[in-house]
N, C-alpha and C. Protein backbone atom coordinates (compact mmCIF):
# COMPACT_ATOMS: atom_id res chain seq x y z
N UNK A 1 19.00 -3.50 -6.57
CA UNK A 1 19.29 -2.91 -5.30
C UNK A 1 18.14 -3.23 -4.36
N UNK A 2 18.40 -3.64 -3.13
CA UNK A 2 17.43 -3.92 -2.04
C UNK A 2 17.92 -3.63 -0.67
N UNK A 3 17.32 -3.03 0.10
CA UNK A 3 17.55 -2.54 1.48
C UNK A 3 17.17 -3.56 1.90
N UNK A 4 18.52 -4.48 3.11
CA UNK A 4 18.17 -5.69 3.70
C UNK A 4 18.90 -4.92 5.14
N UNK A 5 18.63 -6.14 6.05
CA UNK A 5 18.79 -5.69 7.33
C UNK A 5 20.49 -6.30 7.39
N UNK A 6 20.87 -5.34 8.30
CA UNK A 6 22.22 -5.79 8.64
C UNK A 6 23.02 -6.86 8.60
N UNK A 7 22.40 -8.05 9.53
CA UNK A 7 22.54 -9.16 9.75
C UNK A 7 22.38 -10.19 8.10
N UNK A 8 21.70 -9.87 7.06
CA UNK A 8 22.01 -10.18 6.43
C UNK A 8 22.87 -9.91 5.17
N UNK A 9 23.58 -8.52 5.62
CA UNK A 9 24.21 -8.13 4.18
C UNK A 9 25.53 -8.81 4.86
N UNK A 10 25.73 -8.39 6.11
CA UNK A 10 26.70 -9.10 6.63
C UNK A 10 27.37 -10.29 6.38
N UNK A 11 26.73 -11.24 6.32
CA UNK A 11 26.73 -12.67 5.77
C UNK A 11 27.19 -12.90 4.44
N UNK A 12 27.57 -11.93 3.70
CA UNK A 12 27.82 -11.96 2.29
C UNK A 12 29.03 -11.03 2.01
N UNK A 13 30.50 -11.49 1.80
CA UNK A 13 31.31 -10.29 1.35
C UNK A 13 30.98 -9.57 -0.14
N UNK A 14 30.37 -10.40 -0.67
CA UNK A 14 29.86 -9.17 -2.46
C UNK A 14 29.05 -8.04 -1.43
N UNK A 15 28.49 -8.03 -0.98
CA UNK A 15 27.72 -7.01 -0.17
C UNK A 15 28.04 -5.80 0.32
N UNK A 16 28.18 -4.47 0.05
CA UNK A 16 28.39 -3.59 0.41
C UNK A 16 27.59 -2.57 0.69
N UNK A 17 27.55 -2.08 1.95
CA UNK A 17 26.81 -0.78 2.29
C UNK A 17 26.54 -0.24 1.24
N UNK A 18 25.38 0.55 1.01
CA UNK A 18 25.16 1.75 0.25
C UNK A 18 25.63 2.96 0.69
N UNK A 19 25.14 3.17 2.16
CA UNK A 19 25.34 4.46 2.80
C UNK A 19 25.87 4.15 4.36
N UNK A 20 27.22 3.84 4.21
CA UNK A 20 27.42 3.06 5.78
C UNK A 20 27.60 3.84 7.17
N UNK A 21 26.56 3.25 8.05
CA UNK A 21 26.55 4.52 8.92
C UNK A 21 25.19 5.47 9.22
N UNK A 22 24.78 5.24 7.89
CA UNK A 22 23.24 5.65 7.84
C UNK A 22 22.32 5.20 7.55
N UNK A 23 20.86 5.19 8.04
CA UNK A 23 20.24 4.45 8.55
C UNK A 23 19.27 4.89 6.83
N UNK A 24 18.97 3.90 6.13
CA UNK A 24 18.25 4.24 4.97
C UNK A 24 16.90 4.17 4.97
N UNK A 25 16.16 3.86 6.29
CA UNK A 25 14.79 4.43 6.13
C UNK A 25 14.63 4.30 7.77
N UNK A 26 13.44 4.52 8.13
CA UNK A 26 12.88 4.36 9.45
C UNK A 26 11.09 4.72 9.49
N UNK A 27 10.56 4.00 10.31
CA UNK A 27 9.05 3.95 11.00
C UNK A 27 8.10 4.14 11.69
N UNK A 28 7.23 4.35 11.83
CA UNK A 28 6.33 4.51 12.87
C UNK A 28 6.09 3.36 13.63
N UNK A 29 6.37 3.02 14.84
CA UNK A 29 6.08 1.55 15.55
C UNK A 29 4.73 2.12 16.41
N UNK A 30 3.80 1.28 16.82
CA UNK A 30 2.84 1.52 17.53
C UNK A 30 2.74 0.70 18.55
N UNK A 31 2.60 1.43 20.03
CA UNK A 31 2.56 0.17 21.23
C UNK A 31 1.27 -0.03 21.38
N UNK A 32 0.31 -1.21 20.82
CA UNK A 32 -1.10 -1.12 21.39
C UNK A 32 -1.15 -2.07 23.06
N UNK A 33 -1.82 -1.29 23.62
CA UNK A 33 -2.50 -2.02 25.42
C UNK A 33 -3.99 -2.42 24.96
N UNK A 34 -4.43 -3.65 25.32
CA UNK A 34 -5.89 -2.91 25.69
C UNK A 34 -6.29 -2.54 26.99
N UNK A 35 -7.64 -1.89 26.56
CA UNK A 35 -8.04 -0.44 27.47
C UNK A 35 -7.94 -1.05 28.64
N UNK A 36 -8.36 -2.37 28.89
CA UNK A 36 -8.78 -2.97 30.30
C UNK A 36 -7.29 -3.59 31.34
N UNK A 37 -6.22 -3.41 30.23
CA UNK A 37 -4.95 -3.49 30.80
C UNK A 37 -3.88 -2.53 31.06
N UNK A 38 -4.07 -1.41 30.54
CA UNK A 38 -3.26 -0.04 30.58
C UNK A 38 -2.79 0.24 31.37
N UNK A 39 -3.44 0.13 32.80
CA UNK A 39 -3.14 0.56 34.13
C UNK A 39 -2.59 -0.60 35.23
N UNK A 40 -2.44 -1.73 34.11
CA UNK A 40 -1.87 -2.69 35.68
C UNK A 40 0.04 -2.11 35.54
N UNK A 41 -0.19 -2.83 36.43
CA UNK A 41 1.63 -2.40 36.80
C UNK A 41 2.61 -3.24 36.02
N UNK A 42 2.73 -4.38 35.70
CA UNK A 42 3.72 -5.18 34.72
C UNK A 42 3.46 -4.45 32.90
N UNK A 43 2.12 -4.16 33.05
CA UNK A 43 2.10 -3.69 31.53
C UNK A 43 2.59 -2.50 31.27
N UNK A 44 1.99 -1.77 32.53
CA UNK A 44 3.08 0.05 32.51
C UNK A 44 4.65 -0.53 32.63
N UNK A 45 4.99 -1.34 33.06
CA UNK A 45 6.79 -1.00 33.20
C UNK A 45 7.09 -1.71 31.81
N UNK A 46 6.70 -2.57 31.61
CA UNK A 46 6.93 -3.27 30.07
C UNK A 46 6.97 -2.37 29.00
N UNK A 47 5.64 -1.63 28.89
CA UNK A 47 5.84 -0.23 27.48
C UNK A 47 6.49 0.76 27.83
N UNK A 48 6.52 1.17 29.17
CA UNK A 48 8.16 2.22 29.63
C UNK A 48 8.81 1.40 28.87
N UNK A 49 9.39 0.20 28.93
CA UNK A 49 10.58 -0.01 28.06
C UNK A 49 10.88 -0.07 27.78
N UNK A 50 9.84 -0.84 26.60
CA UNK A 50 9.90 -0.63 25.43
C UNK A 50 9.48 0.44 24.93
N UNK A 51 9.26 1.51 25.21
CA UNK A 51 9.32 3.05 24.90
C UNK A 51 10.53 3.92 24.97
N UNK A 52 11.47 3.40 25.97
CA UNK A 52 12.73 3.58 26.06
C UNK A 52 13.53 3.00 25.28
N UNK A 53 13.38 1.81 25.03
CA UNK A 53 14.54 1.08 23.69
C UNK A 53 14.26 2.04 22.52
N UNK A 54 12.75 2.20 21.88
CA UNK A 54 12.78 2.41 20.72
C UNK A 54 12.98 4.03 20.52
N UNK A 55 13.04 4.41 21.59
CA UNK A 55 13.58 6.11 21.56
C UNK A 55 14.78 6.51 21.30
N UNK A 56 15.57 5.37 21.77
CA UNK A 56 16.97 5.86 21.90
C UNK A 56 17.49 4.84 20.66
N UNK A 57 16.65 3.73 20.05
CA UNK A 57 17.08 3.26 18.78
C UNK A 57 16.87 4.28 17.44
């Protein structure tokens, strides 16, 4: 048994969900800036957004 990502169990009809529908693990992602870039304006709207994708993923 191995937890693979979607896209590849997909690819295979022997392949069947374990738990379909539910998500069998999840992570801590970390957005690093450095310090001397935090405050420009393309880098703030960029991690808004990617702060927004991974919230609602």
């Amino acid at each position: 048994m191995a937890a693979l990502p979607d896209f590849m169990g997909m690819s295979d009809a022997k392949l069947v969900p374990a738990r379909p529908g539910i998500p069998l693990m999840s992570r801590d992602i970390w957005l690093v800036v450095h310090y001397d870039l935090k405050r420009s304006a393309p880098v703030k709207v960029v991690s808004q957004r990617v702060r927004e994708i991974f919230r609602t993923a």
